[in-house]
Protein backbone atom coordinates (compact mmCIF):
# COMPACT_ATOMS: atom_id res chain seq x y z
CA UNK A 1 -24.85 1.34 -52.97
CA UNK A 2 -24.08 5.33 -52.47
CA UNK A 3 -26.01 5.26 -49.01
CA UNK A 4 -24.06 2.10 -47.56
CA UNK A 5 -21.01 4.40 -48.33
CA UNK A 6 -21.75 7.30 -45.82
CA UNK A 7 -21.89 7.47 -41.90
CA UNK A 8 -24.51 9.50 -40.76
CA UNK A 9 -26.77 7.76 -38.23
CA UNK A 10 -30.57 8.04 -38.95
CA UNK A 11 -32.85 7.97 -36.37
CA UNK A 12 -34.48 4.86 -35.62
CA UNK A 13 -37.65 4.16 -37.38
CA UNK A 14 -40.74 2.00 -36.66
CA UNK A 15 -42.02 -0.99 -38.66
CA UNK A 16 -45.49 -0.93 -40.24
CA UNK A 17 -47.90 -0.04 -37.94
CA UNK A 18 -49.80 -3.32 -39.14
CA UNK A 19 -46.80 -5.48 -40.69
CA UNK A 20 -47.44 -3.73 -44.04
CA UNK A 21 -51.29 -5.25 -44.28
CA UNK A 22 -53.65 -3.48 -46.00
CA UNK A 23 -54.94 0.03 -45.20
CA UNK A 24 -57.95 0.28 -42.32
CA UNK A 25 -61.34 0.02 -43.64
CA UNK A 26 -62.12 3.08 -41.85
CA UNK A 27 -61.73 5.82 -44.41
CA UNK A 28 -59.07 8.08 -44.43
CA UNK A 29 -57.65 11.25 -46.79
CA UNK A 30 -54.07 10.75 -48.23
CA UNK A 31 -52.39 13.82 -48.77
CA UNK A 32 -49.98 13.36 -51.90
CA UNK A 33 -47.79 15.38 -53.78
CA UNK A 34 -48.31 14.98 -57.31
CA UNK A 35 -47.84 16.09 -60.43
CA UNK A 36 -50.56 18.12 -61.99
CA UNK A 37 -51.02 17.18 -65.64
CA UNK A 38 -53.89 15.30 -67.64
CA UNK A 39 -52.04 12.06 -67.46
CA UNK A 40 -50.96 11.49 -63.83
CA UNK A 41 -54.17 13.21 -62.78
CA UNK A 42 -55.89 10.21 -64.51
CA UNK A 43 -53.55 7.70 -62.11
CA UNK A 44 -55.09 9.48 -58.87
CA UNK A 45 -58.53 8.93 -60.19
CA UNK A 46 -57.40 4.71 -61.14
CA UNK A 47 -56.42 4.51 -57.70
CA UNK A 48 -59.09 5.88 -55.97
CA UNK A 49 -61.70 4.03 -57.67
CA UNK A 50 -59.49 1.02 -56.75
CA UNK A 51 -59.31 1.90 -53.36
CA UNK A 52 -63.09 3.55 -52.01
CA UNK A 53 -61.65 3.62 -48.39
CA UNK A 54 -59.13 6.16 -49.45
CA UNK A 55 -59.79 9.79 -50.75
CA UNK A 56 -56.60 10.72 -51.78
CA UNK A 57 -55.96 14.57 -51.99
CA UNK A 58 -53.38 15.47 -54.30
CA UNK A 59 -51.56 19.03 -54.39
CA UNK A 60 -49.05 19.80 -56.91
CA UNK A 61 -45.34 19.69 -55.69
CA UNK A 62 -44.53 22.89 -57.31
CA UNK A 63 -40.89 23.43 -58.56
CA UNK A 64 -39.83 19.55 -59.78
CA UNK A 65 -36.26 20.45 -59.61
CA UNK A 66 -35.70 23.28 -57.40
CA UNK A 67 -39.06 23.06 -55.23
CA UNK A 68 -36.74 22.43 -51.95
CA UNK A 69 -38.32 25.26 -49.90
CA UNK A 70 -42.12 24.43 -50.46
CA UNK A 71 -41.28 20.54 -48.61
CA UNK A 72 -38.98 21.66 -45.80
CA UNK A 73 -41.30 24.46 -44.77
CA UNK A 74 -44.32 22.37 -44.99
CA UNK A 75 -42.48 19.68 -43.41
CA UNK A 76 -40.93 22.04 -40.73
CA UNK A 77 -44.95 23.21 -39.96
CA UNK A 78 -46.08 19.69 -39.67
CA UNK A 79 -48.61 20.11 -42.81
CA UNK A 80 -46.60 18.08 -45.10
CA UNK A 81 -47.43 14.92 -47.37
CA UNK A 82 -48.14 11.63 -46.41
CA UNK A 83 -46.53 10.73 -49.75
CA UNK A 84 -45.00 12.93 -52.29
CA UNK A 85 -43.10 12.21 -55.92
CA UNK A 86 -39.44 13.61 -54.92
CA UNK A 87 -36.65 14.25 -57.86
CA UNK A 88 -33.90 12.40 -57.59
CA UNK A 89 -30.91 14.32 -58.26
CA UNK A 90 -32.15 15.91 -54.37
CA UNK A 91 -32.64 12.49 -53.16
CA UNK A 92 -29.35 12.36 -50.90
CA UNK A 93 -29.82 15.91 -49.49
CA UNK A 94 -33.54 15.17 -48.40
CA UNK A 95 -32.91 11.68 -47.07
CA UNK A 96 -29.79 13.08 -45.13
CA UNK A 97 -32.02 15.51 -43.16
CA UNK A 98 -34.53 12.53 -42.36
CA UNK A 99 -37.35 14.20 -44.46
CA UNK A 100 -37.96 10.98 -45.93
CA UNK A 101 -39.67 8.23 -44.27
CA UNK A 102 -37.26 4.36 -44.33
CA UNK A 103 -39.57 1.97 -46.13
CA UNK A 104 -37.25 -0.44 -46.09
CA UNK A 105 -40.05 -2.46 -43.03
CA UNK A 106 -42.62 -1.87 -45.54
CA UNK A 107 -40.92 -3.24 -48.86
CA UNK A 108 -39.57 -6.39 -46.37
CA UNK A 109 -43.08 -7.06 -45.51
CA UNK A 110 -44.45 -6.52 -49.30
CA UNK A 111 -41.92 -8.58 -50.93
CA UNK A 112 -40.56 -6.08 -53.21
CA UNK A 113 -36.85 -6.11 -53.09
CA UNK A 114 -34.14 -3.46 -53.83
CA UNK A 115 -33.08 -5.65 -56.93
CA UNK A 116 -36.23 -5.58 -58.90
CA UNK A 117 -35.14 -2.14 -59.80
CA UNK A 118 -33.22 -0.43 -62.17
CA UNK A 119 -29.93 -0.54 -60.10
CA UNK A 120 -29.01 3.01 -60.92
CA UNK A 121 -32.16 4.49 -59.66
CA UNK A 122 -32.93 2.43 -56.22
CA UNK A 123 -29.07 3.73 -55.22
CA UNK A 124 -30.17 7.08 -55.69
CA UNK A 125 -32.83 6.19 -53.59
CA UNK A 126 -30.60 4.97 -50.90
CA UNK A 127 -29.00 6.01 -48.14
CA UNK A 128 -27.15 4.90 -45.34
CA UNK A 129 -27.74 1.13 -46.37
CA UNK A 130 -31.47 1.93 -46.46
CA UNK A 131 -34.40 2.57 -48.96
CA UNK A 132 -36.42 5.66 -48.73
CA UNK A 133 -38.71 5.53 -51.51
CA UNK A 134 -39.42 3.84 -55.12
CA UNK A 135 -38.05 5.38 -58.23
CA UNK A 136 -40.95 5.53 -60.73
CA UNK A 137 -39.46 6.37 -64.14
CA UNK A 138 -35.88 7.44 -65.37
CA UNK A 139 -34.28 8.50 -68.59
CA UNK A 140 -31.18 8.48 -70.34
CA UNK A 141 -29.38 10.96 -72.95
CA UNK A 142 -28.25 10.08 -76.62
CA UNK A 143 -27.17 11.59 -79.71
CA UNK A 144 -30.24 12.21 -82.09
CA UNK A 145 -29.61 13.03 -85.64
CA UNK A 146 -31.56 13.99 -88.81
CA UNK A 147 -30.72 11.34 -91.51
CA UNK A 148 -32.19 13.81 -94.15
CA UNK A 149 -29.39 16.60 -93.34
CA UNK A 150 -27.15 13.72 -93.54
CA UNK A 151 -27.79 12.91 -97.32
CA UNK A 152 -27.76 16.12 -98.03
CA UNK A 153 -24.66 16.99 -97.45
CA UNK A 154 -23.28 13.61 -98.36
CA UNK A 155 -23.28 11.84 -94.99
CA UNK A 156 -23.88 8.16 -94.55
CA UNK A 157 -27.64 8.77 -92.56
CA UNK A 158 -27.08 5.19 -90.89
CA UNK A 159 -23.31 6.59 -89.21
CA UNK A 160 -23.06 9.19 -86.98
CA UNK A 161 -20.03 10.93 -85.64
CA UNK A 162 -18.65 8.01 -82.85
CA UNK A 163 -15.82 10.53 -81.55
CA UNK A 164 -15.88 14.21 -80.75
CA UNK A 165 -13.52 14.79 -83.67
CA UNK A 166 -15.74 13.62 -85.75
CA UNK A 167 -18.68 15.68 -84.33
CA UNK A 168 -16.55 18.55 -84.60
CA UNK A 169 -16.25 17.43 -88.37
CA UNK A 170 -20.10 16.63 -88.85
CA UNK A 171 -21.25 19.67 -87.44
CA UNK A 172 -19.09 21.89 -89.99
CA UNK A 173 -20.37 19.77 -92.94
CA UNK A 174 -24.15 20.71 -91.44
CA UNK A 175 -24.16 23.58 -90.89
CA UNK A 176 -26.35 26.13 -93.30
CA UNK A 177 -25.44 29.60 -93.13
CA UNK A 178 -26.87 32.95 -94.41
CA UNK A 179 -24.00 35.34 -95.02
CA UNK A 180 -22.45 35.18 -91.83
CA UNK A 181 -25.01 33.66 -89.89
CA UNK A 182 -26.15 30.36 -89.27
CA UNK A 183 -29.53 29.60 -90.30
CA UNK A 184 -29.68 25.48 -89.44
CA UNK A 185 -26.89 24.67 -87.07
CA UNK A 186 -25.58 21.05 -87.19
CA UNK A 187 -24.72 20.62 -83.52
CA UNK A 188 -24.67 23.21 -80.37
CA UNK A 189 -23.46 21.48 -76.89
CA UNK A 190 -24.88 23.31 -74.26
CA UNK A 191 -29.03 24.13 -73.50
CA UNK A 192 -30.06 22.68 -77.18
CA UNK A 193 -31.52 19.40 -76.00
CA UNK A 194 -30.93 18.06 -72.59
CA UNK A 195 -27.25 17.11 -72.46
CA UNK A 196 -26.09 19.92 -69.33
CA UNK A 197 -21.94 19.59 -68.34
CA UNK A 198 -22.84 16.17 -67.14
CA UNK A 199 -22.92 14.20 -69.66
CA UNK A 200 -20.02 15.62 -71.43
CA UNK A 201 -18.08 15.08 -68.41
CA UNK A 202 -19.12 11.71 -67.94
CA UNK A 203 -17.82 10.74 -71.28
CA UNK A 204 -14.73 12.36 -70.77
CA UNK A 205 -14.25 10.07 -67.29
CA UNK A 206 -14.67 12.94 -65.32
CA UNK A 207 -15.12 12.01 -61.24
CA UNK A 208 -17.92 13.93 -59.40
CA UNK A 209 -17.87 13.42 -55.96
CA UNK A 210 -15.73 11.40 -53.74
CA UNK A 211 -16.92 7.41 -52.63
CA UNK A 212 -17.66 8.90 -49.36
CA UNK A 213 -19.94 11.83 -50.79
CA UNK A 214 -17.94 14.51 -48.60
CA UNK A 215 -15.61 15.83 -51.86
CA UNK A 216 -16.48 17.34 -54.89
CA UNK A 217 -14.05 16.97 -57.82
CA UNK A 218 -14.96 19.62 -60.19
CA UNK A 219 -11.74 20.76 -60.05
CA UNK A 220 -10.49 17.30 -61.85
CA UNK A 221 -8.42 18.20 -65.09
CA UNK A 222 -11.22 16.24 -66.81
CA UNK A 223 -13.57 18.46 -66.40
CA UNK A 224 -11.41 21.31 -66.79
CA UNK A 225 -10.36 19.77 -70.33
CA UNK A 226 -14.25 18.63 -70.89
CA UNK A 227 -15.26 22.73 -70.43
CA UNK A 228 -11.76 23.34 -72.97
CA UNK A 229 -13.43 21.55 -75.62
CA UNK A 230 -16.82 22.98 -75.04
CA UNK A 231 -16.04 26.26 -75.46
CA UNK A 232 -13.47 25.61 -78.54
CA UNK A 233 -16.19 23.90 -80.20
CA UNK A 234 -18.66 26.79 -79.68
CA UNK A 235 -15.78 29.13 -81.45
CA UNK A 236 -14.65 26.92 -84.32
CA UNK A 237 -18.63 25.80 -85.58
CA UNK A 238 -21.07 27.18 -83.23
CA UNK A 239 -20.45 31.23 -82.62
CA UNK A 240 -21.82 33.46 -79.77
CA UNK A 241 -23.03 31.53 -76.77
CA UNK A 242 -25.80 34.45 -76.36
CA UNK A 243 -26.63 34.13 -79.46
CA UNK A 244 -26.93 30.97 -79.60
CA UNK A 245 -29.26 30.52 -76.94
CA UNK A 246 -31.63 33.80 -78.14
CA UNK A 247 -32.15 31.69 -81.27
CA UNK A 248 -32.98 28.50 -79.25
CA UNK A 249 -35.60 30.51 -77.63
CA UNK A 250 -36.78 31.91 -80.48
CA UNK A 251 -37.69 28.45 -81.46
CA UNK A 252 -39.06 26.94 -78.70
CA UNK A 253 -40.86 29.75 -77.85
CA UNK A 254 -43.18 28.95 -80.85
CA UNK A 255 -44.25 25.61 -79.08
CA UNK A 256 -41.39 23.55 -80.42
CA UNK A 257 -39.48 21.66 -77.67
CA UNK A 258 -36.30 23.26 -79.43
CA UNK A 259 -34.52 23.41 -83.00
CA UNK A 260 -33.74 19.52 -83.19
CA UNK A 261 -37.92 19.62 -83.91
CA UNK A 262 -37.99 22.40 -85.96
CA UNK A 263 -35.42 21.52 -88.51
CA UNK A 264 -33.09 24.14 -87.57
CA UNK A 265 -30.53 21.86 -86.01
CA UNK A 266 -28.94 18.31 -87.11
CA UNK A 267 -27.72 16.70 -84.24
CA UNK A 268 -29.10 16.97 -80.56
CA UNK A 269 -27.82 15.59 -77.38
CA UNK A 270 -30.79 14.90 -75.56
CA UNK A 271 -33.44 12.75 -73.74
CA UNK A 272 -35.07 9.11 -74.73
CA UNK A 273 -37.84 11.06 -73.93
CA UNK A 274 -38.14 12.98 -77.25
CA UNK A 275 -39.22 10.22 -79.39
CA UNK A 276 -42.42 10.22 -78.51
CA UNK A 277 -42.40 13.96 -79.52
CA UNK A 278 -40.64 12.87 -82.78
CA UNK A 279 -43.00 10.32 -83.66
CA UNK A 280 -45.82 13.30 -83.80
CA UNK A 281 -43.49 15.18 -86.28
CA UNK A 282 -43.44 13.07 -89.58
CA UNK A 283 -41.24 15.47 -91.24
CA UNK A 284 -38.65 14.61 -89.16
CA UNK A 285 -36.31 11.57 -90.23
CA UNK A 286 -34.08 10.86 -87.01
CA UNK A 287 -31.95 7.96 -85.57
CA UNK A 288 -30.45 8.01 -82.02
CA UNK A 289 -27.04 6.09 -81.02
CA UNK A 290 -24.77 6.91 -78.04
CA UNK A 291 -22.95 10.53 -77.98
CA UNK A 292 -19.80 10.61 -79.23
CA UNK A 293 -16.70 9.56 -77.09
CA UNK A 294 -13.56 11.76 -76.30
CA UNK A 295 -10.00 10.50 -76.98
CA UNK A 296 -9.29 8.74 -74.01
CA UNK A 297 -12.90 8.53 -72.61
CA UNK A 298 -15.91 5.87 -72.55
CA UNK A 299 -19.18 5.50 -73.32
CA UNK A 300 -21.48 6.85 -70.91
CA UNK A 301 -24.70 8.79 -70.27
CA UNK A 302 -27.13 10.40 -67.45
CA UNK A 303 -30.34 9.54 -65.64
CA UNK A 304 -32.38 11.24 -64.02
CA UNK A 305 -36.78 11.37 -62.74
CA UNK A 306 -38.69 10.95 -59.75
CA UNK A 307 -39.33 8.71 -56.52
CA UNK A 308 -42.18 8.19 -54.84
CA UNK A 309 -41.81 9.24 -50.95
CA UNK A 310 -43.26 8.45 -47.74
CA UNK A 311 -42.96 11.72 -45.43
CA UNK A 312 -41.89 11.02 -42.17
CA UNK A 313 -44.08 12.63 -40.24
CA UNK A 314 -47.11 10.41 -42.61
CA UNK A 315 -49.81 10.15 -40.27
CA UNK A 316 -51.68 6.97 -42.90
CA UNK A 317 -48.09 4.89 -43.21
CA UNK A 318 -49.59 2.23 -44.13
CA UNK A 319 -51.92 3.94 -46.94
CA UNK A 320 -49.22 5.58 -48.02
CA UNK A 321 -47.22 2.95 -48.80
CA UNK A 322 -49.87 1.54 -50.46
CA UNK A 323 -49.93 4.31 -52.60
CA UNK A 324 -46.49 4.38 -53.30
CA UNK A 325 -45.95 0.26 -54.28
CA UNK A 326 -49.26 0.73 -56.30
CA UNK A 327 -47.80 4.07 -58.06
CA UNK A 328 -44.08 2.18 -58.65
CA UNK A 329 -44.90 -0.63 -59.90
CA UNK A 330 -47.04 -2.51 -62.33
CA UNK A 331 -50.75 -1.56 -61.70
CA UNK A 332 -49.23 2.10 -61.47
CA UNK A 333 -47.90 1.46 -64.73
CA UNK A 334 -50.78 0.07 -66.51
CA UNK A 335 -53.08 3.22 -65.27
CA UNK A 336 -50.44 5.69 -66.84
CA UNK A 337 -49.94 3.98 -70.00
CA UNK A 338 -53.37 3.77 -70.65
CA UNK A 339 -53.92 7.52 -69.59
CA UNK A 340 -51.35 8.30 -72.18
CA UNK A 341 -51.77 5.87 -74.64
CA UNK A 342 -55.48 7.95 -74.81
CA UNK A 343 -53.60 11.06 -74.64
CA UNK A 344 -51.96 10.28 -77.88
CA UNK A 345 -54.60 9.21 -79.67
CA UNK A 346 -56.44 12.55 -79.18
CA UNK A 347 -53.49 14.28 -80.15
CA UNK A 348 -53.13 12.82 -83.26
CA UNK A 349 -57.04 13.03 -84.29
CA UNK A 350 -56.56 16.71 -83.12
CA UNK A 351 -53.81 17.38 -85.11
CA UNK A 352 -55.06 15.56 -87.93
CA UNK A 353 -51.54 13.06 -88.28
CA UNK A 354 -51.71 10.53 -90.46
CA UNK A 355 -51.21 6.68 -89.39
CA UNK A 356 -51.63 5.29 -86.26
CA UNK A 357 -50.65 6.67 -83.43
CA UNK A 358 -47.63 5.63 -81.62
CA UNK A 359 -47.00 5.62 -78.07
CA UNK A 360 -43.60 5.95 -76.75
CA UNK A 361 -43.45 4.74 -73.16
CA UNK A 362 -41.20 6.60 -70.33
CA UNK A 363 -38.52 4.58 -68.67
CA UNK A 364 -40.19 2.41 -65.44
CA UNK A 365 -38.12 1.87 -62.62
CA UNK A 366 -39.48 -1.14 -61.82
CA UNK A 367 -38.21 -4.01 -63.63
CA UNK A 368 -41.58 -5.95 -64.05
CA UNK A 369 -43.08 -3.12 -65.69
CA UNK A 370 -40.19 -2.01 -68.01
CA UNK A 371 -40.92 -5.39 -69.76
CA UNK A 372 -44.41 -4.76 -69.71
CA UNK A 373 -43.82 -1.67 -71.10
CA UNK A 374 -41.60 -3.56 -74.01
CA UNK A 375 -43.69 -6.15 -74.61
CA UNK A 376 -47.45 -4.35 -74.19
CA UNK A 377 -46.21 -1.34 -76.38
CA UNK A 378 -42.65 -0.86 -77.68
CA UNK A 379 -43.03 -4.32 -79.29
CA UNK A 380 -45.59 -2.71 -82.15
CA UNK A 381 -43.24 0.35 -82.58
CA UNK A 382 -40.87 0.10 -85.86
CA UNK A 383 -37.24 -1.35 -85.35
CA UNK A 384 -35.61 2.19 -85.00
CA UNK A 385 -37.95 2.91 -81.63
CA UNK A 386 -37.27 -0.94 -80.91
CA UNK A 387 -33.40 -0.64 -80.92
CA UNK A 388 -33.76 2.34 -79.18
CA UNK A 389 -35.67 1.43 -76.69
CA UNK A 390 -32.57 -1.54 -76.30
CA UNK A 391 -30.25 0.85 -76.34
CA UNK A 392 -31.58 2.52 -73.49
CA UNK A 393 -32.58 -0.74 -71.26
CA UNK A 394 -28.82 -1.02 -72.24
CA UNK A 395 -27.50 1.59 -70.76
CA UNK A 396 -29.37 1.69 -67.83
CA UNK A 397 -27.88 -1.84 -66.98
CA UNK A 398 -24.23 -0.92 -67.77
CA UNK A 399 -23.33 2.43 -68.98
CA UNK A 400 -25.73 5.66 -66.92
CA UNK A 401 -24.63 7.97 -63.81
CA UNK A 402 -27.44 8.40 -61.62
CA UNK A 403 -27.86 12.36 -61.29
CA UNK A 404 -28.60 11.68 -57.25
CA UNK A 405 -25.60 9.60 -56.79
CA UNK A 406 -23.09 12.31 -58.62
CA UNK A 407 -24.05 15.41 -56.74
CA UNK A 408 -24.30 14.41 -53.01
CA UNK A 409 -25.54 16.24 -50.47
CA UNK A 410 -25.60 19.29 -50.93
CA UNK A 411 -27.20 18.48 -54.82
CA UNK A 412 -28.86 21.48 -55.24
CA UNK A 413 -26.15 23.67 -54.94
CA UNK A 414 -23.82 21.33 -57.67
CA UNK A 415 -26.50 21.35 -60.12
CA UNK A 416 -26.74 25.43 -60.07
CA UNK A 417 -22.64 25.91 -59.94
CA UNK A 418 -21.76 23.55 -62.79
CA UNK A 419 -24.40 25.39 -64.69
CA UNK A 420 -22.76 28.58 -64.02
CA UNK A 421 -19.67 27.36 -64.66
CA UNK A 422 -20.29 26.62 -67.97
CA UNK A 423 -22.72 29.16 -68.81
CA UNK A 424 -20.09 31.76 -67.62
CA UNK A 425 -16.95 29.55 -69.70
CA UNK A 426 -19.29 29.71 -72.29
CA UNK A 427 -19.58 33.16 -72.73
CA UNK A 428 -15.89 33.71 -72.20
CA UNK A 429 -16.40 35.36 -68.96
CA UNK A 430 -13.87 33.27 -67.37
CA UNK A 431 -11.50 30.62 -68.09
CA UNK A 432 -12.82 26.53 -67.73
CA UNK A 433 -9.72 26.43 -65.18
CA UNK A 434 -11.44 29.38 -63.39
CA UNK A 435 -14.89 28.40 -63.89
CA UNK A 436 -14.50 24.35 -62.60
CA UNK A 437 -12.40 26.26 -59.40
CA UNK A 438 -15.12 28.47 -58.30
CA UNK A 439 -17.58 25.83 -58.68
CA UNK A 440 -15.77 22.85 -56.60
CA UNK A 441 -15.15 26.00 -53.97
CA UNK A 442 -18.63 26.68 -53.42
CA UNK A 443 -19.93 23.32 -53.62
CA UNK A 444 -17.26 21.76 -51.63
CA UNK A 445 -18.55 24.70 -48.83
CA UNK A 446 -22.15 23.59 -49.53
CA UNK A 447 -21.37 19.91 -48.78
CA UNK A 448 -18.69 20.51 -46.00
CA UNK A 449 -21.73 22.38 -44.20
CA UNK A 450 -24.61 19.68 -44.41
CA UNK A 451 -21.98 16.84 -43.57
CA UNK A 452 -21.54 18.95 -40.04
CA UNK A 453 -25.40 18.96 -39.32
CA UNK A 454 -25.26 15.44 -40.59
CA UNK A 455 -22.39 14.51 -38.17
CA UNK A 456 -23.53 16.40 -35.40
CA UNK A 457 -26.78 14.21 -34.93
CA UNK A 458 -24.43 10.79 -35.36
């Protein structure tokens, strides 16, 4: 695992204050970070009325992907969490700086083991050869297409493009314009969907970070020669990067997660996620299959999502972890797909959508209830949602890139720079050599500088 691979020394950490039994009888208030919505509200409530010695008290964590500042300050003035939901692609930098509570005592005493996970996702939640909280949910990244674009312009629907010559080829064939400007666009790389540089890189074999997590490789010539092709593809079949993206947003800002849902766009590189968003659009015919692979590259695609914490100043361990095994794994489970199965069906009597509605489950962690999840609700989908549901158990066993494990850390300062750097490549600002250069520099100074506080406590 990532952690095993690192040095740093962690302090040393206390078992379960009562060998991981249940919580006192007396009653006590759980502080948690949550998230705020309809659905996981509805798990707070299923655990407390489970659990009438606890009152949990749940604040919303703010930011999900950049809300770094709101933890270490509360964490710094002692009024942080007992347990929080923490995003993964951060894990590494958090755990480094010991704001994370080990559980590893607590999971030995439970029973739950590191390998009734999703292997990608308990390594992000790893470090230094121990585990410091339970991934929840994941996702992974395909190519979706419209199969009625496809006929139209005489594409076989059931084929997509399989290489990135042939989505270059595709996406010329797709696209619709009006005079001189595109009207439906058949494929746009970058901030259409949910691809980011990542995933292109990946499938181009490009190397992140170094085995030891001290040395970022965004300098590689495969990333270099990823950011080449992104920005020759925008010029041959895409056009302005600006305008691109002001058309995008003219979209979604009508309520529409983006074009791919509005018709205006053919082929998306984007999140499992969206199915269940696709299912509520009928107009929409759609298939999903891997992306497409470079010349010389592989298969490949991203995860990402959340872990459930334990702070380490927690003064309720022991209720905490409760709430954290009970939130991870199959009772957890059961409370949210209920919560959204119900959320669907008022959705569709709302909106007045014919059929029955259809509930697309998010990715669990937790092996036990991913196959609950399959067999409770995926299993009275139709085939397409079935094989792509396969497709994505797939490629969480053999073909992802945990976002945590790839950035390091000093994670949020990758994810920014290789979003500048192709954001500024993009709009022809500076050359991919340039771009990739400046962002291994200031990464690589980001990363040399929390290894030092890291060492300096070994």
């Amino acid at each position: 695992m990532a952690g095993a691979l690192v040095a740093a020394c962690a302090p040393a950490v206390p078992g379960p204050a009562s060998g991981g039994a249940a919580p006192a009888a007396e009653k006590v208030t759980l502080n948690v970070w949550w998230f705020e919505d309809p659905i996981h509200t509805a798990m707070i409530k299923t655990y407390s009325d489970a659990h009438p010695t606890v009152t949990v008290n749940p604040t919303a964590i703010g930011d999900i992907v950049f809300g770094d500042q709101k933890y270490l300050t509360a964490v710094a003035g002692g009024t942080g969490p007992d347990a929080a939901v923490q995003n993964r692609h951060t894990f590494l930098q958090f755990a480094a700086k010991n704001l994370y509570q080990d559980v590893t005592p607590w999971m030995d005493s439970s029973g739950i083991a590191a390998k009734d996970f999703t292997p990608v996702q308990i390594e992000e939640s790893t470090w230094n050869g121990k585990v410091y909280g339970l991934p929840m949910f994941t996702d992974v990244r395909y190519l979706f297409w419209n199969t009625e674009h496809f006929e139209e312009v005489g594409l076989d629907p059931t084929k997509p493009p399989t290489t990135w010559d042939e989505l270059g080829s595709y996406t010329e064939m797709l696209n619709v314009k009006n005079g001189d400007e595109l009207e439906r666009y058949g494929f746009v790389p970058y901030l259409w969907g949910n691809s980011w540089m990542w995933l292109y890189g990946f499938l181009n074999r490009a190397p992140a970070i170094s085995a030891d997590k001290r040395t970022i490789l965004a300098d590689d010539p495969a990333w270099v020669s990823t950011l080449e092709w992104m920005v020759d593809f925008y010029q041959k079949y895409v056009g302005d990067f600006e305008t691109t993206n002001a058309f995008s947003q003219s979209i979604t800002s009508t309520g529409l997660a983006d074009p791919f849902h509005a018709g205006k766009a053919s082929m998306s590189a984007t999140g499992d996620w969206v199915v269940g968003d696709l299912l509520r659009i009928p107009d929409i015919q759609w298939d999903a299959a891997p992306m497409p692979v470079p010349n010389g590259g592989t298969q490949a695609t991203w995860s990402c999502g959340f872990s459930v914490v334990m702070a380490a100043a927690s003064q309720h361990r022991d209720e905490a972890w409760d709430f954290m095994q009970w939130a991870a794994t199959e009772p957890g489970w059961e409370a949210k797909a209920a919560a959204t199965l119900a959320d669907v069906e008022a959705y569709w009597t709302r909106e007045q959508i014919e059929g029955e509605p259809q509930y697309w489950p998010q990715q669990a962690c937790y092996l036990p209830a991913l196959n609950m999840l399959q067999e409770k609700y995926v299993s009275k989908l139709g085939e397409r949602e079935q094989r792509t549901w396969a497709m994505g158990i797939d490629a969480l066993e053999n073909w992802t890139h945990g976002c945590g494990t790839e950035m390091g850390v000093a994670a949020l300062e990758y994810w920014v720079e290789m979003d500048n750097a192709a954001r500024s490549a993009l709009a022809l600002k500076v050359s991919p050599e340039e771009a990739m250069m400046t962002c291994k520099t200031k990464v690589q100074e980001a990363t040399d500088r929390a290894w030092a506080a890291i060492d300096s406590k070994t």
